[in-house]
Protein backbone atom coordinates (compact mmCIF):
# COMPACT_ATOMS: atom_id res chain seq x y z
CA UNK A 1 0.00 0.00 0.00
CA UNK A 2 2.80 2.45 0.74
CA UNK A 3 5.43 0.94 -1.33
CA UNK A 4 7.29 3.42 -3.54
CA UNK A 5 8.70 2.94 -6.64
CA UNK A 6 12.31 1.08 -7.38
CA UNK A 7 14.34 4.55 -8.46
CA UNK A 8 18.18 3.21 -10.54
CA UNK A 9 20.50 5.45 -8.81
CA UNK A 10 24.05 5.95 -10.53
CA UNK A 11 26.16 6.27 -7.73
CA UNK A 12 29.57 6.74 -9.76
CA UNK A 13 27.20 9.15 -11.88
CA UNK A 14 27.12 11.47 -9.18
CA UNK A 15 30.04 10.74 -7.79
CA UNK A 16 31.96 11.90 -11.52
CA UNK A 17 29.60 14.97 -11.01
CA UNK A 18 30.45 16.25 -7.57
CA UNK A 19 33.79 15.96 -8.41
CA UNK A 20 33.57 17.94 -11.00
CA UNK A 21 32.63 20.62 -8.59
CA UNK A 22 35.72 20.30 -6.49
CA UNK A 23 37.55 23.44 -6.54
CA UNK A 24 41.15 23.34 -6.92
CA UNK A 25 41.93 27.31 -5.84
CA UNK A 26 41.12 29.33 -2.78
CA UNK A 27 37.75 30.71 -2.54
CA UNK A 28 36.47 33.90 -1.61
CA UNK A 29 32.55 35.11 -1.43
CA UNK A 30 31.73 38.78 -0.45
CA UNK A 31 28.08 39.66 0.22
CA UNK A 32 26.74 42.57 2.21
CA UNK A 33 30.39 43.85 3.14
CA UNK A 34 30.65 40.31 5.26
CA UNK A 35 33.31 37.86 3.65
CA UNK A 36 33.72 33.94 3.47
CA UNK A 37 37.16 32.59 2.69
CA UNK A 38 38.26 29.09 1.77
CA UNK A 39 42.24 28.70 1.56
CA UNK A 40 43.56 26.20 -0.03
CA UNK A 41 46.92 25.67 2.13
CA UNK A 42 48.25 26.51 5.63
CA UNK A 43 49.90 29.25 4.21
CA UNK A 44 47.27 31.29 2.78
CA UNK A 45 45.41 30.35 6.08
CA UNK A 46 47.95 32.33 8.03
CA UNK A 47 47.90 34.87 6.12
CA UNK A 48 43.87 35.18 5.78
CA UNK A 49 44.12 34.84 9.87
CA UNK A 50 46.63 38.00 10.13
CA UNK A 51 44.75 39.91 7.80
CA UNK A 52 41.23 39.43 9.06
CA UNK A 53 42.50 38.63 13.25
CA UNK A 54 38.12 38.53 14.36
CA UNK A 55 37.25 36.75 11.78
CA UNK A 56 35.62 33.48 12.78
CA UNK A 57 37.48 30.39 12.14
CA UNK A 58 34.59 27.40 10.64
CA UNK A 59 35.83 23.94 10.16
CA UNK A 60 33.02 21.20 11.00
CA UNK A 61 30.02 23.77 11.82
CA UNK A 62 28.84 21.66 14.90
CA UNK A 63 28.81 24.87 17.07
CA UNK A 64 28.41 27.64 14.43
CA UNK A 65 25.33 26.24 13.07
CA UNK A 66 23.94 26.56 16.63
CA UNK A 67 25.48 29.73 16.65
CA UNK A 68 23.08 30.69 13.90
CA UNK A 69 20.16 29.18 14.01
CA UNK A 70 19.54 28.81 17.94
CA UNK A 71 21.38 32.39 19.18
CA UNK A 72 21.19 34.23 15.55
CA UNK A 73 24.33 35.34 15.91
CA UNK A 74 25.87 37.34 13.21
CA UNK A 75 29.12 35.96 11.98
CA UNK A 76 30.94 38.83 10.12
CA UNK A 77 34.02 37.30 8.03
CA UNK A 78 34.41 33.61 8.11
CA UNK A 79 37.20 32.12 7.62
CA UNK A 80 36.36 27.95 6.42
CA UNK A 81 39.20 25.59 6.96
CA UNK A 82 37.70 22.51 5.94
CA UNK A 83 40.01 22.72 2.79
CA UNK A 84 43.42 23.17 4.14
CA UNK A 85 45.25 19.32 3.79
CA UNK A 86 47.81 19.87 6.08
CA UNK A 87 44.65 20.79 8.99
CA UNK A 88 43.44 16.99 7.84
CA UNK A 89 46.75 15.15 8.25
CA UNK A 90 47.65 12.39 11.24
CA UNK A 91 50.82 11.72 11.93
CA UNK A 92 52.90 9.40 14.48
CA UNK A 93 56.21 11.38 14.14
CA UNK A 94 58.41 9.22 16.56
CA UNK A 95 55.74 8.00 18.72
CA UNK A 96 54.06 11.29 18.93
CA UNK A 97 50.70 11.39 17.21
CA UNK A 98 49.84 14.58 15.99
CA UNK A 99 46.35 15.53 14.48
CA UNK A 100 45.66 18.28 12.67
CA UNK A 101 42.62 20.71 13.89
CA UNK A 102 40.68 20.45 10.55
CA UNK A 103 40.82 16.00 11.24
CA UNK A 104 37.23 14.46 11.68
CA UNK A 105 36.10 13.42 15.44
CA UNK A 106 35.41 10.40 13.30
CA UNK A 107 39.00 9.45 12.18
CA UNK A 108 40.62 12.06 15.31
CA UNK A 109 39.60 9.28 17.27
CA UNK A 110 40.25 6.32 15.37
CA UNK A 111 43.46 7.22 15.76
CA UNK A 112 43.48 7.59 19.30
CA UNK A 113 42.41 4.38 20.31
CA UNK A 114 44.87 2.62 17.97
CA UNK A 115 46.99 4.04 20.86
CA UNK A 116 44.82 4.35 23.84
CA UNK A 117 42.05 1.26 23.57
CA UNK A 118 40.58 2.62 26.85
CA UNK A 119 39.18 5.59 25.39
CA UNK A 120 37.06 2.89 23.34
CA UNK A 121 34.32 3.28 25.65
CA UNK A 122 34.36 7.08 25.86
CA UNK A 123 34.53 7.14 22.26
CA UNK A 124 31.15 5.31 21.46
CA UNK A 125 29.29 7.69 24.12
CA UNK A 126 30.90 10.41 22.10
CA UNK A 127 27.81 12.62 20.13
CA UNK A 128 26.40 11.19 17.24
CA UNK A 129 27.84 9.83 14.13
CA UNK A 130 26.81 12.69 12.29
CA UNK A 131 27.80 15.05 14.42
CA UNK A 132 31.31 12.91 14.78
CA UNK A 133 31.73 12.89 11.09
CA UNK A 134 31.20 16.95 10.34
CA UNK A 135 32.62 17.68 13.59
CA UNK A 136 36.45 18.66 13.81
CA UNK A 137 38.50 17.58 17.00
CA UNK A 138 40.13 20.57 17.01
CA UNK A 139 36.87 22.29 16.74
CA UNK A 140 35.98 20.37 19.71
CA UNK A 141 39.02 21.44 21.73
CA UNK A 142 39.52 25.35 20.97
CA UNK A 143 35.54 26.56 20.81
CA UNK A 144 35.35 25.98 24.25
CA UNK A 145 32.27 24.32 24.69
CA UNK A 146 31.01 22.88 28.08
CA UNK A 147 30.46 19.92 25.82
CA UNK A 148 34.06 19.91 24.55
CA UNK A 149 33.90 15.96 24.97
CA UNK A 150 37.16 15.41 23.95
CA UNK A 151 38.98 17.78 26.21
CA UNK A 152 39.05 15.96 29.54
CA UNK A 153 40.68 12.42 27.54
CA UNK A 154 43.05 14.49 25.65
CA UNK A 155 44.44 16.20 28.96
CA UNK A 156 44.46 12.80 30.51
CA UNK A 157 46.67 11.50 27.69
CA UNK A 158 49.05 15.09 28.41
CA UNK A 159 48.01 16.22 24.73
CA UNK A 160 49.68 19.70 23.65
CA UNK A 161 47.86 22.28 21.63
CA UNK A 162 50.32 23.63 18.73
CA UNK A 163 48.62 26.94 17.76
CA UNK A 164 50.74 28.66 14.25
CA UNK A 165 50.46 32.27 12.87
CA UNK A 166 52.65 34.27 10.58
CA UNK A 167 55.01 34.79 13.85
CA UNK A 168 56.28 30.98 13.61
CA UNK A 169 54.49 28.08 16.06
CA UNK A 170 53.83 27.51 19.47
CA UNK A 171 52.71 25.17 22.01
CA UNK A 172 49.76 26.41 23.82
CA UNK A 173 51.74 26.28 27.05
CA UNK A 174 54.12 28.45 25.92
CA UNK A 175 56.77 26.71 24.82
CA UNK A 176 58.27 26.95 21.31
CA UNK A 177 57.96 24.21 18.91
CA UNK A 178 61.08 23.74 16.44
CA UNK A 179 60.88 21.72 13.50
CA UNK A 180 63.93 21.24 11.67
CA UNK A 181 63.57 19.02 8.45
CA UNK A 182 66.28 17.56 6.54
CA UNK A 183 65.66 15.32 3.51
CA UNK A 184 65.69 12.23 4.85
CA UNK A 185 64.93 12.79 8.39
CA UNK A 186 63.08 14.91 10.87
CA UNK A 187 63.92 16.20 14.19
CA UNK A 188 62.39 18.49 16.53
């Protein structure tokens, strides 16, 4: 009685066509003197962030979305990271894992528990899968959200924000991080 009918859907059709659609350059939209950029590299995101300093930073939306539609806040100049490969890297450089802030909750903490199986647990109570696969770990660490799940794990573990502008890097205690790369090897 409420059957509806059997609709052939071309999956590689539409794959081919989105695709299409990726953008290979930065991005910029202006539209009632507010601004949305889309960089391309860490580069040009360092350079966007010194030039536009209160602009506000978007990588999974999770909290900005709220922002919107539950506060109506205004956002001014946005500044969308979701782009930027080097933000969506993970890395175990010497037995330090290192996860870039634009990396999916999703695959942040796939990582993780490769590591740390106790955070298993913690992990599957963590949001939904939605919000786990727009959200951004480091999203979920700098907004500062009373929900910040992943905050109280990651300070367990002694996890080190390393924040980067056009000055150099820095951990987020202070301390300078040095990264010296020769071909071949890495140290720092």
């Amino acid at each position: 009685m409420f059957a509806l009918p059997t609709v052939a859907f071309d999956s590689e059709a539409v794959y081919e066509t989105l695709k299409s659609l990726r953008r290979n350059e930065s991005f910029v939209y202006a539209y009632e003197g507010q601004r949305f950029y889309a960089p391309q590299s860490l580069a040009e995101l360092i350079r966007l962030r010194a030039a536009h300093p209160h602009a506000t930073l978007l990588a999974g939306g999770t909290d900005v979305g709220v922002w919107v539609t539950k506060q109506l806040r205004t956002l001014g100049d946005m500044v969308y990271i979701g782009q930027v490969a080097e933000l969506k890297e993970i890395h175990d450089e010497a037995g330090v894992l290192r996860i870039g802030a634009g990396v999916s909750l999703t695959d942040g903490y796939a990582a993780l528990v490769q590591y740390y199986p106790q955070l298993i647990e913690m992990w599957e109570r963590f949001a939904s899968v939605p919000i786990r696969n727009a959200g951004t770990l480091g999203g979920n660490v700098a907004n500062g959200s009373p929900i910040g799940d992943a905050l109280p794990g990651l300070i367990a573990l002694g996890a080190r924000v390393v924040l980067r502008n056009s000055a150099g890097a820095r951990a987020a205690d202070g301390r300078p991080v040095c990264r010296l790369y020769a071909e071949g090897d890495a140290a720092g």
